[in-house]
Protein backbone atom coordinates (compact mmCIF):
# COMPACT_ATOMS: atom_id res chain seq x y z
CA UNK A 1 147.17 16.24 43.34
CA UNK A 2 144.37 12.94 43.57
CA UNK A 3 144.30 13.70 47.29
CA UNK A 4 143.02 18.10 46.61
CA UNK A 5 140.39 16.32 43.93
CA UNK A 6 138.90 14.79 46.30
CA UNK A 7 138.79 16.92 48.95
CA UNK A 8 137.05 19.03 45.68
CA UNK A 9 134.58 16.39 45.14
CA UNK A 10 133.44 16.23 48.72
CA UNK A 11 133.27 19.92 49.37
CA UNK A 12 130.85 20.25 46.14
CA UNK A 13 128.61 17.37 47.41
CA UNK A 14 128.45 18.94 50.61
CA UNK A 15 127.64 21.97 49.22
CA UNK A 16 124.78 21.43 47.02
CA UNK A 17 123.02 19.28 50.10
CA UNK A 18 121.22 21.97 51.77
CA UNK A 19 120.29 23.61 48.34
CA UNK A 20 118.46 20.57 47.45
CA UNK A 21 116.64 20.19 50.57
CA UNK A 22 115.85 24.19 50.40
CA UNK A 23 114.50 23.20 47.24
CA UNK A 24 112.31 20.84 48.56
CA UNK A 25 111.04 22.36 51.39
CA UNK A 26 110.32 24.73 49.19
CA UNK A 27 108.79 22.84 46.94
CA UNK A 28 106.88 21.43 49.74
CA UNK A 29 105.50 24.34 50.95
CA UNK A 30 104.44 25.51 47.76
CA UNK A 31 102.65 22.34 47.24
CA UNK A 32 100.79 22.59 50.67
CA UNK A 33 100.07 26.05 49.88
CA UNK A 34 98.55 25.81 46.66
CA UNK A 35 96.56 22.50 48.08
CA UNK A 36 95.46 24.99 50.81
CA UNK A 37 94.29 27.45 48.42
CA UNK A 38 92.40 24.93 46.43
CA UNK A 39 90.77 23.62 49.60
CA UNK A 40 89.76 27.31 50.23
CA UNK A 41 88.60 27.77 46.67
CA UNK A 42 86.54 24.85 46.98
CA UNK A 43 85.26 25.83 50.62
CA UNK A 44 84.48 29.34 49.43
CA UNK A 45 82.49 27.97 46.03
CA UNK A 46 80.68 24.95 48.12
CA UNK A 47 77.38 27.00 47.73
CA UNK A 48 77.40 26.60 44.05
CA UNK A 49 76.35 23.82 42.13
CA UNK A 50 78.65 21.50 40.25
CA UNK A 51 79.43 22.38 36.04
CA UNK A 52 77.11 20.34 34.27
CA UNK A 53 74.16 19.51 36.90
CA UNK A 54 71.11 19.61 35.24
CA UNK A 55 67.13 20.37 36.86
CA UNK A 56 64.45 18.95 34.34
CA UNK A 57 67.06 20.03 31.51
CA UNK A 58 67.66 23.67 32.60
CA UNK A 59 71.77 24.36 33.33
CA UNK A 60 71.63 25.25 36.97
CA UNK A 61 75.71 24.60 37.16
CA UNK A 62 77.61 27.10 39.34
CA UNK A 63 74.74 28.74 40.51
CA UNK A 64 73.74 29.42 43.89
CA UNK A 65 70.54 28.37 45.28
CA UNK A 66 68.44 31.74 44.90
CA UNK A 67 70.04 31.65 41.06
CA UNK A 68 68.75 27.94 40.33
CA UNK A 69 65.33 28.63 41.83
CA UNK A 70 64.84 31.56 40.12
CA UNK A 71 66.28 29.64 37.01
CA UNK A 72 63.61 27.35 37.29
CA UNK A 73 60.74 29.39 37.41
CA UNK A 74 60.02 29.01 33.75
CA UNK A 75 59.66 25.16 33.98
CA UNK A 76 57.53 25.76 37.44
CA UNK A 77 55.38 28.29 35.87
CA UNK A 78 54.88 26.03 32.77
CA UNK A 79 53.91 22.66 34.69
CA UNK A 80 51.64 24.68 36.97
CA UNK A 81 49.88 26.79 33.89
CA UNK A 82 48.79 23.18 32.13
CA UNK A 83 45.30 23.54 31.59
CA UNK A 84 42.81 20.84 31.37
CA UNK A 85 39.60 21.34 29.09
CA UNK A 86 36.79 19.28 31.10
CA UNK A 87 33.42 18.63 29.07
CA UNK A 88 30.58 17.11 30.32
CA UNK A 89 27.71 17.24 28.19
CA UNK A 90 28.02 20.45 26.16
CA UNK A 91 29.38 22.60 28.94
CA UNK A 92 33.18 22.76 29.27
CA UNK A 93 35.02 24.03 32.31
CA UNK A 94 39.08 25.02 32.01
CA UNK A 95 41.24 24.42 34.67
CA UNK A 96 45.07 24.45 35.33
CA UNK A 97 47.18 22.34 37.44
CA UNK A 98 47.79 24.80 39.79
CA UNK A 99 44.51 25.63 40.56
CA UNK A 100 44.15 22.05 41.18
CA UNK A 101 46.53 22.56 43.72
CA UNK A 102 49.72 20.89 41.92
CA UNK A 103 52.50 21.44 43.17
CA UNK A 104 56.31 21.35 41.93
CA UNK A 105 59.15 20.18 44.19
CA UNK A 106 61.64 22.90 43.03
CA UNK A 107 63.48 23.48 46.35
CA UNK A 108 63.96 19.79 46.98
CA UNK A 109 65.46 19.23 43.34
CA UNK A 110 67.66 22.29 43.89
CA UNK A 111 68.99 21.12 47.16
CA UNK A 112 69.21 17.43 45.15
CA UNK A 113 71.73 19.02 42.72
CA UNK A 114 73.64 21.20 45.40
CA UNK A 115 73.93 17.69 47.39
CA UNK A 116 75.51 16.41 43.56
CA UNK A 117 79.08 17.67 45.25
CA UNK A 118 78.86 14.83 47.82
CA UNK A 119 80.01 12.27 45.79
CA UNK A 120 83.11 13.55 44.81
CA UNK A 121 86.24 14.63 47.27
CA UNK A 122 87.31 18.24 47.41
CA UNK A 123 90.23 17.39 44.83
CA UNK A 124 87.88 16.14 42.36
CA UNK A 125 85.49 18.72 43.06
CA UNK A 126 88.02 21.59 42.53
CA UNK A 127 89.27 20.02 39.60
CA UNK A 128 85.30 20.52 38.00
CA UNK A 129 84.79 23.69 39.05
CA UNK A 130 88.53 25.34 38.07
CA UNK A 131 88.48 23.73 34.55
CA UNK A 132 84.71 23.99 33.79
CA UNK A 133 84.48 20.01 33.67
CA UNK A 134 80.89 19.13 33.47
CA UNK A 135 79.72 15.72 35.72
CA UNK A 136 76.27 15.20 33.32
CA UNK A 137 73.63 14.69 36.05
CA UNK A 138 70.18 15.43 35.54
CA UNK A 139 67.99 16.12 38.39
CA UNK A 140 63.85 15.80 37.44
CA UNK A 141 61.45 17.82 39.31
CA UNK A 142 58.96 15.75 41.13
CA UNK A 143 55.27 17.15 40.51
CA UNK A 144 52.60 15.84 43.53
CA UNK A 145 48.82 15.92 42.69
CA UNK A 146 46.68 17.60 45.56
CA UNK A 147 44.25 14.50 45.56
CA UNK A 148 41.84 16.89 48.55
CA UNK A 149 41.76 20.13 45.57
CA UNK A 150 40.90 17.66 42.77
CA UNK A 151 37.62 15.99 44.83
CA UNK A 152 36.47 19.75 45.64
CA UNK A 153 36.41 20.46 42.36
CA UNK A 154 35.55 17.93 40.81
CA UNK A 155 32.51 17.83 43.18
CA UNK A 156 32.08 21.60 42.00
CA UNK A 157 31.31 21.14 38.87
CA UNK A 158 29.00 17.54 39.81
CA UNK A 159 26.92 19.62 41.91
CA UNK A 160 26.79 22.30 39.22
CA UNK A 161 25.42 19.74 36.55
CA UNK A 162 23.27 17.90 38.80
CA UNK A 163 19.52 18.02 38.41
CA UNK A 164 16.83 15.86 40.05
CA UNK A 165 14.20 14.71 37.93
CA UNK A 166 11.27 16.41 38.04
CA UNK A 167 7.73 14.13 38.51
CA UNK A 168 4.67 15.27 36.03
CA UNK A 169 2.03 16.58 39.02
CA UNK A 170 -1.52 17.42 38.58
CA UNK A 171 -2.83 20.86 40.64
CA UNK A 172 -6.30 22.50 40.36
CA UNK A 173 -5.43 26.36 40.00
CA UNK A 174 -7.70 28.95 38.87
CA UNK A 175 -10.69 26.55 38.95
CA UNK A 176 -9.36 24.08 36.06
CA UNK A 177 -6.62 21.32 36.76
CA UNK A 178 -3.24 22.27 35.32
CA UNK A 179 -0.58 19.55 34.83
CA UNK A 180 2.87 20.27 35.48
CA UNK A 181 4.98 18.44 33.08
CA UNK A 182 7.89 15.89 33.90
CA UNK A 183 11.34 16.75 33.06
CA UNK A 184 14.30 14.67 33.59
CA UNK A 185 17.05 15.21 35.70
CA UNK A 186 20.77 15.39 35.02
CA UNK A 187 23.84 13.74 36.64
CA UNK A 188 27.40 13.27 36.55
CA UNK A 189 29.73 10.54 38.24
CA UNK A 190 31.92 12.31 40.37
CA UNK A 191 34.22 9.48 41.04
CA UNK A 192 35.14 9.43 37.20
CA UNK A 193 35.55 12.96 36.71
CA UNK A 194 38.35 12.91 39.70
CA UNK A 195 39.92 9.83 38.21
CA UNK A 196 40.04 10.99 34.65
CA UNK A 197 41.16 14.58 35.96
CA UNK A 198 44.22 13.25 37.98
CA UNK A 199 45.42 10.84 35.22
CA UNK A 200 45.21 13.84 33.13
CA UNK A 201 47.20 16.05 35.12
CA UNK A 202 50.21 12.84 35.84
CA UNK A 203 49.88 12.54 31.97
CA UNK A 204 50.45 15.95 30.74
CA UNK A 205 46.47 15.55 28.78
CA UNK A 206 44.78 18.81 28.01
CA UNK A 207 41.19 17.09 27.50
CA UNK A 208 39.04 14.93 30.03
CA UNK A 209 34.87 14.11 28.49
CA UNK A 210 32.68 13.04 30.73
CA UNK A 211 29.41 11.78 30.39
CA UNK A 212 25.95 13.65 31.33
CA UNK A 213 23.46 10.61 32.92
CA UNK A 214 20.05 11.23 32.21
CA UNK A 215 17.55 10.97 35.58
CA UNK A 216 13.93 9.77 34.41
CA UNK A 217 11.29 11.22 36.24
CA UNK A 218 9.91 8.29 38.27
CA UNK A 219 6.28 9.83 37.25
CA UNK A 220 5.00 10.78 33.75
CA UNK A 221 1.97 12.71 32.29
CA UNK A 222 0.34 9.18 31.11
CA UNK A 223 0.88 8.31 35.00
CA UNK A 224 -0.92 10.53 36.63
CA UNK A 225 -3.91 8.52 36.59
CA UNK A 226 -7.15 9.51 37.78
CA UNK A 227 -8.47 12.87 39.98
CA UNK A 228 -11.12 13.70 41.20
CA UNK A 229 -12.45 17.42 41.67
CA UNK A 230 -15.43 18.19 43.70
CA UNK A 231 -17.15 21.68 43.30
CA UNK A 232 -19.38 22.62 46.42
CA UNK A 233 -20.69 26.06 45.13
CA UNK A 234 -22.13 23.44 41.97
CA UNK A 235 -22.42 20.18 43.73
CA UNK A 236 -20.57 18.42 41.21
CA UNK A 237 -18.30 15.73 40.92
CA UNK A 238 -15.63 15.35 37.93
CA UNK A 239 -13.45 12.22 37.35
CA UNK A 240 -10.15 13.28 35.50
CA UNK A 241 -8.40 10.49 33.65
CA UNK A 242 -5.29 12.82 33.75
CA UNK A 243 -6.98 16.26 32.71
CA UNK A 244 -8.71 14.52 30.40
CA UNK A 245 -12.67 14.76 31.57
CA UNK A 246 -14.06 11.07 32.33
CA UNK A 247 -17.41 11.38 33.90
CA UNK A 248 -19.29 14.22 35.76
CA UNK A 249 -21.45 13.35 38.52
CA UNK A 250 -24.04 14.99 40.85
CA UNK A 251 -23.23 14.94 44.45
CA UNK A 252 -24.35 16.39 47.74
CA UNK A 253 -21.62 18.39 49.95
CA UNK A 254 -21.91 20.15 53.33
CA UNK A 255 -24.39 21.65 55.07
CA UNK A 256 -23.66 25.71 55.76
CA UNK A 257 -22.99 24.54 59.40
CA UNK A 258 -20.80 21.42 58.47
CA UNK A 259 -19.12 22.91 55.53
CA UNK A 260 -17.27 20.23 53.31
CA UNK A 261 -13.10 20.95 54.09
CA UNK A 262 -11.49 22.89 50.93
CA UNK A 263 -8.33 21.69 49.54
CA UNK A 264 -6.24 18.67 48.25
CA UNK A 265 -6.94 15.72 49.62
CA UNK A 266 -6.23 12.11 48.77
CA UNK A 267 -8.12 8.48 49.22
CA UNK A 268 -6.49 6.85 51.86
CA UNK A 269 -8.58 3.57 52.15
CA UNK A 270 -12.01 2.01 50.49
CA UNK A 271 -14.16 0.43 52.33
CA UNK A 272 -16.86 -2.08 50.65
CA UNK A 273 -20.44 -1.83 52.57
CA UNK A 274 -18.83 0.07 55.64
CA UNK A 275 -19.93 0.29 58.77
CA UNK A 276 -20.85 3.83 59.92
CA UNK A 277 -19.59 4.72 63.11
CA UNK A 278 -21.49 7.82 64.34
CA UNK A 279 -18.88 10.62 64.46
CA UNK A 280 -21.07 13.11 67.09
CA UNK A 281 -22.67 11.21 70.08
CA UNK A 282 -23.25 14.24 72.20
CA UNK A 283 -24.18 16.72 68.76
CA UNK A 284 -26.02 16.50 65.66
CA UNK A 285 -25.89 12.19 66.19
CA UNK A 286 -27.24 12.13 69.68
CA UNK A 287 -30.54 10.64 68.33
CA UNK A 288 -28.94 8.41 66.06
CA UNK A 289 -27.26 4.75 67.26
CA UNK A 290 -23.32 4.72 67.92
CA UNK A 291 -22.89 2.54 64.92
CA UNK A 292 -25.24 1.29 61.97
CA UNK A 293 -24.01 -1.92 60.17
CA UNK A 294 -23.98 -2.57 56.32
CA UNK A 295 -27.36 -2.04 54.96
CA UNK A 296 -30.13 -0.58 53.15
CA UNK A 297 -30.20 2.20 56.09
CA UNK A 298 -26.18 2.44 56.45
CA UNK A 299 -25.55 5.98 55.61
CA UNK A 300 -22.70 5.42 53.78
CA UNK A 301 -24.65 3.32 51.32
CA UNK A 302 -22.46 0.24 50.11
CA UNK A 303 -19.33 1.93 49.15
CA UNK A 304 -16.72 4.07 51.05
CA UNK A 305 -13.87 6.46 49.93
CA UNK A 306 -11.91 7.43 52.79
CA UNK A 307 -10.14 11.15 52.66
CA UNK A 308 -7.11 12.24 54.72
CA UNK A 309 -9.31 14.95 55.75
CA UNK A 310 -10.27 13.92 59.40
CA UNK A 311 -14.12 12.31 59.37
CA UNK A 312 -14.89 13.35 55.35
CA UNK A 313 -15.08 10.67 52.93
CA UNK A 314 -17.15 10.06 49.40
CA UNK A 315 -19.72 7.91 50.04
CA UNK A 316 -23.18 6.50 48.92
CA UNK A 317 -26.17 7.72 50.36
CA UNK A 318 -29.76 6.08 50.96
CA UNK A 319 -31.47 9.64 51.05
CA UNK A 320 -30.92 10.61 47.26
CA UNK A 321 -33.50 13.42 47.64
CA UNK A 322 -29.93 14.98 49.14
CA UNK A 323 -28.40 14.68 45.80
CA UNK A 324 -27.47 18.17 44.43
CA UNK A 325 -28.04 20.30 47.78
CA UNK A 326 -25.60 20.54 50.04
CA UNK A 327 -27.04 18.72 53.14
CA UNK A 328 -24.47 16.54 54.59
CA UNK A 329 -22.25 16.74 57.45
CA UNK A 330 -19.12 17.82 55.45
CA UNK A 331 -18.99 14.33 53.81
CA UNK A 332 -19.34 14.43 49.67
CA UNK A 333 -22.54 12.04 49.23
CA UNK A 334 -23.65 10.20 45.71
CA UNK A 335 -26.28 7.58 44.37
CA UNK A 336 -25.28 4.29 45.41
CA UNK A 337 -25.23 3.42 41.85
CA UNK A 338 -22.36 6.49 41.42
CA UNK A 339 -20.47 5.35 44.50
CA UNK A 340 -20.17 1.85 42.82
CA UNK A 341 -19.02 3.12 39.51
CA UNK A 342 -16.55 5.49 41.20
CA UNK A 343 -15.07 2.60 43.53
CA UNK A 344 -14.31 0.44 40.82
CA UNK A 345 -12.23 3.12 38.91
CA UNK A 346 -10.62 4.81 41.17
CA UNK A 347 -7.59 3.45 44.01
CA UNK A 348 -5.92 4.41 46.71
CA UNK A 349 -3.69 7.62 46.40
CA UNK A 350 -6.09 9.05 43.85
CA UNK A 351 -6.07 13.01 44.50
CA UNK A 352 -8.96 14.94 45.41
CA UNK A 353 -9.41 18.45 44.94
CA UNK A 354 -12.22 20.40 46.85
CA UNK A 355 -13.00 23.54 46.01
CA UNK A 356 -15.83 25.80 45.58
């Protein structure tokens, strides 16, 4: 009776051996397969982003690339549509960041949060995406300033302010002298305006001032000093403190044959009792000497007033019968007594009209 138990016993021990490792082969090859199928799973969603990644705050997880790009275009369109109110003076100019040539590094953050996955194994990773299990990362978009777009425009709007200064002239039109007035310039420092302009734009700033510099004229209406006009048709002479009317005097200009040279002129040197050099040897001085030193006969008299008109100068003369005819050789001739007044007040650079 003991001995059939036991042969029982054996026999049932025996028999449930190769059930139990059926079991587990099973078993085992259930396991494998459902670790295959999560590999697969994982393989097949490895073009999505992780539950829970972040781009500048927007929810880009389980999207694929295209969907997280086009996710982001909000926050693009929003960083690149930041305007900036620029005023210089009292002119303003409004600009946005894009036009400024800022520019937002979507696809890089994008492929930052795709490249999340990385740092976890497939297990881990499978494990997020089946059960939703967010891994909190925030990726930030990275915004780069187009330094080259700033400078142009800033230098736009430079070169649109900019004004030289204008000098106060003095012109003799319509037979009177007319005086253009100064007027100042206008300038703006570029350098600042590109400076204030990109920390604007890193800051997030809607409003950059500037400051207008003021150019003044290097030459006013109280500088203009003196001009002279001479009249040939009259045989006049008239000192100008500005247009102001000094002192008129009588003066003898060119013969028909030599007329006296129309137009502005300027002294260019003074010369006290000159030496006269004589001009036409071989023409209307071939009976005079080549040169006459200071004197009581020097035609020049004692004082000089050089023009930049070749060979014509204002001059004293010795012959004052001349005075008030025109009988020189192109040369504007006065008393002595004149030519000495004159030389004292006037310098050179003083402008001479000539006209008729």
């Amino acid at each position: 009776m003991g001995r059939r138990r036991k042969h029982a016993a054996k026999r049932f021990r025996i028999g449930w051996l190769p059930v139990l490792l059926t079991f587990a082969a099973v078993l085992v090859l259930l396991l494998a397969g459902a670790a295959f199928a999560g590999y697969r799973y994982e393989q097949a969603n490895s073009s999505r982003i992780l539950p829970g990644v972040t781009v500048a705050g927007v929810d880009v997880g389980g999207m694929t690339r295209d969907q997280a790009l086009n996710a982001l275009k909000p926050v693009v369109r929003s960083t690149l549509d930041q305007t900036i109110d620029l005023h210089v003076g009292n002119r303003t100019w409004t600009v946005s960041a894009g036009t400024l040539g800022t520019k937002v590094a979507v696809k890089q953050a994008v492929s930052d949060a795709l490249g999340v996955q990385g740092s976890f194994g497939w297990p881990s990773r499978l494990y997020h995406r089946l059960l939703h299990r967010p891994v909190a990362n925030d990726i930030s978009l990275t915004v780069k300033q187009n330094r080259d777009a700033i400078w142009k425009f800033a230098h736009s709007v430079a070169t649109d302010i900019e004004r030289p200064a204008r000098d106060a002239s003095i012109d003799f039109t319509n037979n009177e002298l007319v005086v253009s007035k100064a007027k100042p310039g206008a300038a703006v420092q570029e350098s600042k305006v590109r400076t204030s302009l990109l920390k604007a734009l890193q800051s997030g700033r809607t409003e950059v001032n500037a400051k207008v510099q003021v150019l003044s004229p290097a030459v006013t209406e109280k500088d203009l000093g003196m001009t002279i006009v001479v009249r040939t048709t009259t045989n006049k002479l008239y000192l100008y403190d500005g247009i102001k009317l000094l002192k008129t005097f009588d003066v003898a200009t060119g013969a028909p044959q030599y007329p006296t040279p129309h137009g502005h002129f300027e002294i260019v040197n003074k010369r006290i009792n000159p030496t006269w050099i004589n001009p036409a040897l071989d023409t209307w001085g071939k009976n005079e000497p080549a040169m006459i030193p200071p004197g009581p006969d020097n035609p020049l008299g004692t004082r000089a007033l050089d023009l930049n008109a070749p060979g014509i100068r204002i001059h004293g003369t010795p012959n004052d019968a001349s005075i008030g005819s025109a009988a020189s050789h192109g040369c504007i001739r006065m008393h002595i007594p004149d030519s000495e007044q004159l030389f004292g007040i006037v310098d050179v650079g003083t402008q001479v009209f000539i006209a008729y």
